[in-house]
Protein backbone atom coordinates (compact mmCIF):
# COMPACT_ATOMS: atom_id res chain seq x y z
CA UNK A 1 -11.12 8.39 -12.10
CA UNK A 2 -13.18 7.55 -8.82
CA UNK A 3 -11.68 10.03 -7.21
CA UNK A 4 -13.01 12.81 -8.88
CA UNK A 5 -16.65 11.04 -8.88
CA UNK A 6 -16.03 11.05 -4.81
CA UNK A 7 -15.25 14.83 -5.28
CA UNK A 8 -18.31 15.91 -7.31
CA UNK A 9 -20.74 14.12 -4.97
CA UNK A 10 -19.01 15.90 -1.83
CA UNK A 11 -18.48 11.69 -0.60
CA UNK A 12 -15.33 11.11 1.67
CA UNK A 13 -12.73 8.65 1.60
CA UNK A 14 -11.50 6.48 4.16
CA UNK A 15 -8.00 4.84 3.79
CA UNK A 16 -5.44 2.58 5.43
CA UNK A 17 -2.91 3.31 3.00
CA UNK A 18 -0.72 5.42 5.53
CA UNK A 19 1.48 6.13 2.52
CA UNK A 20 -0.67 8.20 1.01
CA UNK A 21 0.28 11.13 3.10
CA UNK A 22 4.02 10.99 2.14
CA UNK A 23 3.42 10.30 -1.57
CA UNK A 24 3.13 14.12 -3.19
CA UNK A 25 1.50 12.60 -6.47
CA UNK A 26 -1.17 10.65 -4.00
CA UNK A 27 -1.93 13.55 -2.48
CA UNK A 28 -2.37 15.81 -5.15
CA UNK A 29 -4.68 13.80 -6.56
CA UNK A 30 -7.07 13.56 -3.67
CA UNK A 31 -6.93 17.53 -3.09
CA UNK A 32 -7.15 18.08 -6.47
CA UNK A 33 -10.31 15.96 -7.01
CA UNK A 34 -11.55 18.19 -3.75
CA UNK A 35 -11.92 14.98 -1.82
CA UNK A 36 -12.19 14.92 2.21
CA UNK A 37 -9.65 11.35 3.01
CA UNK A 38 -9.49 10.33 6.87
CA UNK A 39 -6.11 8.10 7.00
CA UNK A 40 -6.67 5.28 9.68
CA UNK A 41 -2.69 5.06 10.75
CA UNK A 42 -2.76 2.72 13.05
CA UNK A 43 -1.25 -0.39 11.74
CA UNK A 44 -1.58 -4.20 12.47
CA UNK A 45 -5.44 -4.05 13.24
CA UNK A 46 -8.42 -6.46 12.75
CA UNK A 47 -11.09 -5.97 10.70
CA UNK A 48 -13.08 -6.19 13.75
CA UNK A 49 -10.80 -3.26 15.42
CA UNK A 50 -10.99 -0.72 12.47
CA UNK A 51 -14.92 -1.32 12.67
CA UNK A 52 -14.62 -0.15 16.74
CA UNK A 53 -12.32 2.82 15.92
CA UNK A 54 -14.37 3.73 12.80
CA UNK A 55 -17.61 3.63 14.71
CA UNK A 56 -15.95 5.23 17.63
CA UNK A 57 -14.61 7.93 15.50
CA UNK A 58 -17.73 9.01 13.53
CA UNK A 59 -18.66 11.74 16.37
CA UNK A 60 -15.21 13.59 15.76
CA UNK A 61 -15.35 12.82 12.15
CA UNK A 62 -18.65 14.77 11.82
CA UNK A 63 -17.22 17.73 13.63
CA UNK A 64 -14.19 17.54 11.50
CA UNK A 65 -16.18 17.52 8.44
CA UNK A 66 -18.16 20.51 9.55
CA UNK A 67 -15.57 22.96 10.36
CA UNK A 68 -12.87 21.94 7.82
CA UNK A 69 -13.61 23.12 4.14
CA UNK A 70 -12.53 20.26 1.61
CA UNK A 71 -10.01 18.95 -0.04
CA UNK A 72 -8.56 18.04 3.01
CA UNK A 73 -6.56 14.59 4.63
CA UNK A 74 -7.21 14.11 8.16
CA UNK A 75 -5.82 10.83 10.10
CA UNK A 76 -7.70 9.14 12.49
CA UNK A 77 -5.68 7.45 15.70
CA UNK A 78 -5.61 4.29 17.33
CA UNK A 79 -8.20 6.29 20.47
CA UNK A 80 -10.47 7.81 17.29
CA UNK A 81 -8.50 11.13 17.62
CA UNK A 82 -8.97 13.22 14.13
CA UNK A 83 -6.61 15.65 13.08
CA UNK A 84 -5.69 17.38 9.75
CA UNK A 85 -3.04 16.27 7.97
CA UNK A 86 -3.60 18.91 4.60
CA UNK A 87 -6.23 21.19 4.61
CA UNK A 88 -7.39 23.60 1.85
């Protein structure tokens, strides 16, 4: 499963699939593989507007990343705004 490849490398994941967060068996398997997921959940957006947020986001991203421990699922807002949604 890739997920568990993410997981051993200490990679991170970054989704659009909003669902994920209300889907228990989704997100067990993402904590359980000790993955660190950032949820984009803003919908109806260009491929050109996810690259702006994304690259406007990687700043609070970083800080995320160093002060939350994984397995954790963060989303990431319309304004680049990260927040947790699980954390370990």
């Amino acid at each position: 499963m890739w997920l568990r490849v993410v997981g051993e490398r200490g990679w991170y994941v970054i989704t659009k699939d909003q669902k994920i967060r209300y889907h228990r068996i989704e997100r067990e398997a993402l904590i359980g593989a000790g993955v660190g997921a950032f949820i984009l959940i803003s919908k109806d957006l260009s491929g050109e507007d996810i690259g702006k947020i994304l690259v406007g986001a990687v700043p609070a991203m970083s800080r995320f990343i160093i002060k939350t421990r994984r397995p954790f699922l963060a989303k990431i807002t319309r304004e680049g705004r990260i927040s947790a949604i699980v954390e370990n």
